[in-house]
PDB file of N, CA and C in Angstrom:
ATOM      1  N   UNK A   1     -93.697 -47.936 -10.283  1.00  0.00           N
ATOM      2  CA  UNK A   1     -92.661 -48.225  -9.315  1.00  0.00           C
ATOM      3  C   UNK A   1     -93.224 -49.178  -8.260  1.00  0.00           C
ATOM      4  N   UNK A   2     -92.448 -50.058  -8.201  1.00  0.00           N
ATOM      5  CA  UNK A   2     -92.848 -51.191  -6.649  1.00  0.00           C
ATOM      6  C   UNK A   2     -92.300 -50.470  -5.175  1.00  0.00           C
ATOM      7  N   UNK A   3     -93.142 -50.247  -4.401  1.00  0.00           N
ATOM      8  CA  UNK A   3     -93.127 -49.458  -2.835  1.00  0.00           C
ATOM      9  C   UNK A   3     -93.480 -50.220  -2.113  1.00  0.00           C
ATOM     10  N   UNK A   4     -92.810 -50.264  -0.502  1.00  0.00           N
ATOM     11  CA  UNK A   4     -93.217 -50.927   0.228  1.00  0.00           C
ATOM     12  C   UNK A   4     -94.447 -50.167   1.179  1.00  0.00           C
ATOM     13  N   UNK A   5     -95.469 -50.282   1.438  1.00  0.00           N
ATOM     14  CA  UNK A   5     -96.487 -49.249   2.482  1.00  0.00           C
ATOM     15  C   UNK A   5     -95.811 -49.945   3.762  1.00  0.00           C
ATOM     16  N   UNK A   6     -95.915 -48.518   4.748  1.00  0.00           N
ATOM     17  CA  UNK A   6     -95.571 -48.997   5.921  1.00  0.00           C
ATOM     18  C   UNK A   6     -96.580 -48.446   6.921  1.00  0.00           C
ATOM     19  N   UNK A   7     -97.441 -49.093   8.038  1.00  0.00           N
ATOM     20  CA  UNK A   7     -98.084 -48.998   8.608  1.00  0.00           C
ATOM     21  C   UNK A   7     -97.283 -48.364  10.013  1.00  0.00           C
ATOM     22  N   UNK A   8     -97.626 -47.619  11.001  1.00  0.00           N
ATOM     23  CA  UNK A   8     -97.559 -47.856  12.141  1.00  0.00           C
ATOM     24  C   UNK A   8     -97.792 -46.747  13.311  1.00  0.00           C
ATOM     25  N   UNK A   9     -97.648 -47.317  14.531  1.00  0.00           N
ATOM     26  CA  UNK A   9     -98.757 -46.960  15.740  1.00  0.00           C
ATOM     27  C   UNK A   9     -97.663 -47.148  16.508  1.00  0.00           C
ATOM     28  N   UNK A  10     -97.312 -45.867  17.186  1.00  0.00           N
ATOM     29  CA  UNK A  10     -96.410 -45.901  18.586  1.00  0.00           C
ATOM     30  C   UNK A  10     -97.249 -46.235  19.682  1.00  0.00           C
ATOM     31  N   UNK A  11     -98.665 -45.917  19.617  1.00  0.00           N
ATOM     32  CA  UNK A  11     -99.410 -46.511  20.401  1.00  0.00           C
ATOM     33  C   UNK A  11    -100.624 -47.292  19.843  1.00  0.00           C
ATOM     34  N   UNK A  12    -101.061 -48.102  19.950  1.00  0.00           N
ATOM     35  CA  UNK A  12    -101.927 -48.745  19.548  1.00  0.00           C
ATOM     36  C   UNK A  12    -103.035 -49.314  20.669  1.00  0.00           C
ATOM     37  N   UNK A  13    -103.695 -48.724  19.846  1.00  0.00           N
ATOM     38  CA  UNK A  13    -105.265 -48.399  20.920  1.00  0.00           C
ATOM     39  C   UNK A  13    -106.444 -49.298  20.347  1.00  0.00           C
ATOM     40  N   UNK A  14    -105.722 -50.237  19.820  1.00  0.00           N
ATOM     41  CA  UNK A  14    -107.026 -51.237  19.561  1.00  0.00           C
ATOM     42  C   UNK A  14    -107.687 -50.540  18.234  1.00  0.00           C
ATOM     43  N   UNK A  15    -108.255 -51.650  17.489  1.00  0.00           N
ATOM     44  CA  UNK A  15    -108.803 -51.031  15.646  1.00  0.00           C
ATOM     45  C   UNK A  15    -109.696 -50.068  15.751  1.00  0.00           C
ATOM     46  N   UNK A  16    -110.697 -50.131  17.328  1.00  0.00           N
ATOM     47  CA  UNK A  16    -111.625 -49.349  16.889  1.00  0.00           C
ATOM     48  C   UNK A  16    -111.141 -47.622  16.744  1.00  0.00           C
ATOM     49  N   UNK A  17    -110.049 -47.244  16.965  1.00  0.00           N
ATOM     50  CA  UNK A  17    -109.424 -45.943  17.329  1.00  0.00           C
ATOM     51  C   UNK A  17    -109.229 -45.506  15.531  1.00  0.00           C
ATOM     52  N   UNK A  18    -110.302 -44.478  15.483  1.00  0.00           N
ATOM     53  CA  UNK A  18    -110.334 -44.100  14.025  1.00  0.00           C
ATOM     54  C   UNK A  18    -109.213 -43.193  13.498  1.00  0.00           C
ATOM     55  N   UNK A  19    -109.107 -42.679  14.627  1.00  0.00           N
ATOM     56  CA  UNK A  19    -107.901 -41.300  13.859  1.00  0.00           C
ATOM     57  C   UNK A  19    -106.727 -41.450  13.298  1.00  0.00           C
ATOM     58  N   UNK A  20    -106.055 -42.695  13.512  1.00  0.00           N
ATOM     59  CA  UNK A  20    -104.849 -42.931  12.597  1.00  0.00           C
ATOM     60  C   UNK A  20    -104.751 -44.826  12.889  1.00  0.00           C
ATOM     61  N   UNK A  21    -106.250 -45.446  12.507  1.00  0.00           N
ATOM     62  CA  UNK A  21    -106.053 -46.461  12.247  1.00  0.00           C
ATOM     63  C   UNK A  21    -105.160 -47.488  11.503  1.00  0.00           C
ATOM     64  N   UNK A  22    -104.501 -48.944  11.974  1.00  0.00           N
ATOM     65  CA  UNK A  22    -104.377 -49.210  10.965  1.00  0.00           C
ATOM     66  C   UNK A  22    -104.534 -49.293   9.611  1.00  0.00           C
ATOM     67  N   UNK A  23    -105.966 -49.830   9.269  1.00  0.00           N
ATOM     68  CA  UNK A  23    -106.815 -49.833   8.623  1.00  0.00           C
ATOM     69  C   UNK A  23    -106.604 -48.682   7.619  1.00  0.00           C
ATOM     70  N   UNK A  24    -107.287 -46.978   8.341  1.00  0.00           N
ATOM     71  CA  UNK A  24    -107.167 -46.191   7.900  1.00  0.00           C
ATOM     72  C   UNK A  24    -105.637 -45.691   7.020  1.00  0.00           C
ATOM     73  N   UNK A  25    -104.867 -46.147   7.598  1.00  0.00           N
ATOM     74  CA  UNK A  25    -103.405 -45.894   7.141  1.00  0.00           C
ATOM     75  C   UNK A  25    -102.839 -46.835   5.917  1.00  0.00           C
ATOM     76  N   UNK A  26    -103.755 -48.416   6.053  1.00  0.00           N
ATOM     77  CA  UNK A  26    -103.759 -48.890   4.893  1.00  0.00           C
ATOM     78  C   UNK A  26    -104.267 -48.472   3.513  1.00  0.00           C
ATOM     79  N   UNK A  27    -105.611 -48.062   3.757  1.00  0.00           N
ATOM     80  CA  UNK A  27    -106.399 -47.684   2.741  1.00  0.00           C
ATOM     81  C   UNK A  27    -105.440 -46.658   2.192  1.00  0.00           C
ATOM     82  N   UNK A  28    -105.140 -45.475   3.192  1.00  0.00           N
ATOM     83  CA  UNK A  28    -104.946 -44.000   2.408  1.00  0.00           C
ATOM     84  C   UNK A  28    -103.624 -44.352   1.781  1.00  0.00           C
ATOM     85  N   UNK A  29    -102.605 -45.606   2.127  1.00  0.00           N
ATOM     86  CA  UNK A  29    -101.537 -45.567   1.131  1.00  0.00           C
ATOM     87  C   UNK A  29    -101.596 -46.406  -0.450  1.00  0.00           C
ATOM     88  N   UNK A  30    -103.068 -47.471  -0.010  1.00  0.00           N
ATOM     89  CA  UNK A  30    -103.266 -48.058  -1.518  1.00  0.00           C
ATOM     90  C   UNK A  30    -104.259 -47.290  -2.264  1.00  0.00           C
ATOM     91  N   UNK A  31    -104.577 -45.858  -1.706  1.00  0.00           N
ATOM     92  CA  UNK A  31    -104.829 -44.555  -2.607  1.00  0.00           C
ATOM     93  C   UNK A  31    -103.889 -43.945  -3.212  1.00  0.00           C
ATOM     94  N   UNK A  32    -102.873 -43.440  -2.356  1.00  0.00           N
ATOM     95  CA  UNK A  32    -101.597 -42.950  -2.851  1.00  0.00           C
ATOM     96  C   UNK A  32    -100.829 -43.409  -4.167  1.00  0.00           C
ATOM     97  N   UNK A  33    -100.640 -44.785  -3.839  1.00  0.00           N
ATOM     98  CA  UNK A  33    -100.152 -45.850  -4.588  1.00  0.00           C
ATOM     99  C   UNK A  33    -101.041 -45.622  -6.255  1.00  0.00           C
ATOM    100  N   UNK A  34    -102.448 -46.237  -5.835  1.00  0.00           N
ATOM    101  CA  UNK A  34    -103.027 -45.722  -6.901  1.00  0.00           C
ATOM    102  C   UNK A  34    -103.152 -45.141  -7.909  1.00  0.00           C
ATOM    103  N   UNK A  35    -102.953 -43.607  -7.414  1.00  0.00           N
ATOM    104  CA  UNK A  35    -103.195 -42.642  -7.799  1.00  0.00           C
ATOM    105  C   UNK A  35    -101.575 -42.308  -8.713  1.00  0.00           C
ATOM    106  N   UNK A  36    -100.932 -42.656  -8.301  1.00  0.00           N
ATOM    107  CA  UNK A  36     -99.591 -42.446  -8.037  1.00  0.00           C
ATOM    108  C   UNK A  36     -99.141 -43.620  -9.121  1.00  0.00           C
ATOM    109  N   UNK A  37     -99.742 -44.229  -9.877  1.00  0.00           N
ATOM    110  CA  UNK A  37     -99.116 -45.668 -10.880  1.00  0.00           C
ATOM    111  C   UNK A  37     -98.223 -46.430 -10.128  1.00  0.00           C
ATOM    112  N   UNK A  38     -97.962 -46.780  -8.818  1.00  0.00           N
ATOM    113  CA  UNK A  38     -97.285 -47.753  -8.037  1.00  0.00           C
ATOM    114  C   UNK A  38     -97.865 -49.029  -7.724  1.00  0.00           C
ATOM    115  N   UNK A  39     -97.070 -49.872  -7.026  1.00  0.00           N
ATOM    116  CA  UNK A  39     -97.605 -51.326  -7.111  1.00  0.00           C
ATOM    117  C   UNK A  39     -97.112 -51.760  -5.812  1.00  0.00           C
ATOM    118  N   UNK A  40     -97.992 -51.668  -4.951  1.00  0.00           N
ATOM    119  CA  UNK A  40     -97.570 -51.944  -3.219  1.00  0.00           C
ATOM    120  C   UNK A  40     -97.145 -53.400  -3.390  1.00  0.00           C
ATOM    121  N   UNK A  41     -95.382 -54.114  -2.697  1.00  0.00           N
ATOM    122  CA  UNK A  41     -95.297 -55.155  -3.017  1.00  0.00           C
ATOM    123  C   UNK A  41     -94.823 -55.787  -1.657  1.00  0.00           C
ATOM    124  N   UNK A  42     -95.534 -54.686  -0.630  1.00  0.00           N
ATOM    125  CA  UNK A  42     -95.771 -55.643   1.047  1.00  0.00           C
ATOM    126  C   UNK A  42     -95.466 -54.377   1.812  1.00  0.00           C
ATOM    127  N   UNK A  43     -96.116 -55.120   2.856  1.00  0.00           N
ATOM    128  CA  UNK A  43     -95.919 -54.503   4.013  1.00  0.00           C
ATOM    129  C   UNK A  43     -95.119 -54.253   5.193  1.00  0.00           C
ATOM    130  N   UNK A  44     -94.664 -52.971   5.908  1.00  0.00           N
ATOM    131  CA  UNK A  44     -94.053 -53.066   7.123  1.00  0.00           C
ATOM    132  C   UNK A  44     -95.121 -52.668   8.335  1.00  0.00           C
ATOM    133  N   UNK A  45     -95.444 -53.611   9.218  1.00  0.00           N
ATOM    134  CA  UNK A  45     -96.487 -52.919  10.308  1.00  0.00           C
ATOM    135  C   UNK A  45     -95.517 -52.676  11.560  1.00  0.00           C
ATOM    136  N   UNK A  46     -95.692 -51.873  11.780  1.00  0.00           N
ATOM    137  CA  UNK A  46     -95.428 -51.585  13.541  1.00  0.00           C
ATOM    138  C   UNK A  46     -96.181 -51.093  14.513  1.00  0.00           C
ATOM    139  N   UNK A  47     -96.703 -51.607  15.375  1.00  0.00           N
ATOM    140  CA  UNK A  47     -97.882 -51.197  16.275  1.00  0.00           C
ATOM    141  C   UNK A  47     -97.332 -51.414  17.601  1.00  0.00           C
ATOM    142  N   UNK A  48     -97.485 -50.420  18.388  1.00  0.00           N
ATOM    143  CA  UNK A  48     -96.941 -49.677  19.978  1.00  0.00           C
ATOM    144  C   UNK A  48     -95.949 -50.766  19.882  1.00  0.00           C
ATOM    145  N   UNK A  49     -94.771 -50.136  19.045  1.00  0.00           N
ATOM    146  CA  UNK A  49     -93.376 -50.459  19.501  1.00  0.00           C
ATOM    147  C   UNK A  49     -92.654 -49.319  18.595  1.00  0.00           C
ATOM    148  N   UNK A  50     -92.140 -48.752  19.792  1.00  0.00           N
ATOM    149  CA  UNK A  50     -91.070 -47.429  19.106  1.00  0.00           C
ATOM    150  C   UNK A  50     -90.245 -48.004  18.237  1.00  0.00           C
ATOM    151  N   UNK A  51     -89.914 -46.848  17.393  1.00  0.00           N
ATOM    152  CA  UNK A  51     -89.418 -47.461  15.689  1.00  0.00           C
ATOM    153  C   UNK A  51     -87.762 -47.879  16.204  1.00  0.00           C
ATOM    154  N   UNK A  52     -87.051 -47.413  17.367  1.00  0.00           N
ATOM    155  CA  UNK A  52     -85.766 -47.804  17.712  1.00  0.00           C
ATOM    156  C   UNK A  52     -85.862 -48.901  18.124  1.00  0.00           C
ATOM    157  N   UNK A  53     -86.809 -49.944  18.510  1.00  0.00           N
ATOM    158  CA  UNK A  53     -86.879 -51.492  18.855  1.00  0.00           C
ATOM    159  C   UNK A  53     -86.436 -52.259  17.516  1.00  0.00           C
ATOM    160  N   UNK A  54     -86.521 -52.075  16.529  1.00  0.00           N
ATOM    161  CA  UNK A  54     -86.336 -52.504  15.234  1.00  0.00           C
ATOM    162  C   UNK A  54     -85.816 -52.028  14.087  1.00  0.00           C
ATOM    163  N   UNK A  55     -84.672 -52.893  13.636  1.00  0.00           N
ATOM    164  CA  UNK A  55     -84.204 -52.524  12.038  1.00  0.00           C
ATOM    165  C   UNK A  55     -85.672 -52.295  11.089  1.00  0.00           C
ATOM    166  N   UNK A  56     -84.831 -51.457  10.031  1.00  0.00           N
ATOM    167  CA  UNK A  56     -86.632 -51.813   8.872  1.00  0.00           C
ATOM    168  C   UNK A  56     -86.498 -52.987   8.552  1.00  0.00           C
ATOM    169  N   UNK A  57     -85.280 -54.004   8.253  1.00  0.00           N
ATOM    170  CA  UNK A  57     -85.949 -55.383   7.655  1.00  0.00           C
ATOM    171  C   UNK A  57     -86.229 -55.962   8.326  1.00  0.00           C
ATOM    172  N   UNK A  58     -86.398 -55.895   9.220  1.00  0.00           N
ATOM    173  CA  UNK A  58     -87.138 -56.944  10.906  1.00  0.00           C
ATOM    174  C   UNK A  58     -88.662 -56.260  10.561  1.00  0.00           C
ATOM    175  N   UNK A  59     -89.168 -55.095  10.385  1.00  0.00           N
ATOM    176  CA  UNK A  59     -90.556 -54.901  10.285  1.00  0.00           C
ATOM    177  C   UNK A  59     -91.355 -55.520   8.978  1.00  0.00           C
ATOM    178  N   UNK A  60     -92.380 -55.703  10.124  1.00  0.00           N
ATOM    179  CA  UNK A  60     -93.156 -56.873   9.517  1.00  0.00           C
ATOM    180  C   UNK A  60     -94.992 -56.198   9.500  1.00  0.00           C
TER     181      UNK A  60
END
């Protein structure tokens, strides 16, 4: 199945912030994906902007 991963951070504290990194949130969904026979075919990021600022097809 083709999935979109969606990243995001109501607050965003800069990369070095390990506990629910971008980064970290990337990796663990192209595990998921993985694991899972899916085929990530893009991304939605949102970082410290509440999810009511934006439609999902505006996230980027």
């Amino acid at each position: 199945m083709r999935v979109l991963g969606r990243i995001r951070l109501s607050r965003f504290r800069g990369l070095e912030d390990v506990t629910s990194s971008p980064e970290r949130q990337k990796l663990n969904i192209e595990r998921w994906a993985d694991a899972n026979g899916h085929e990530i075919i893009g991304w939605a990021t949102d970082l410290d902007l509440g999810r009511w600022l934006l439609i999902p097809l505006d996230w980027r």
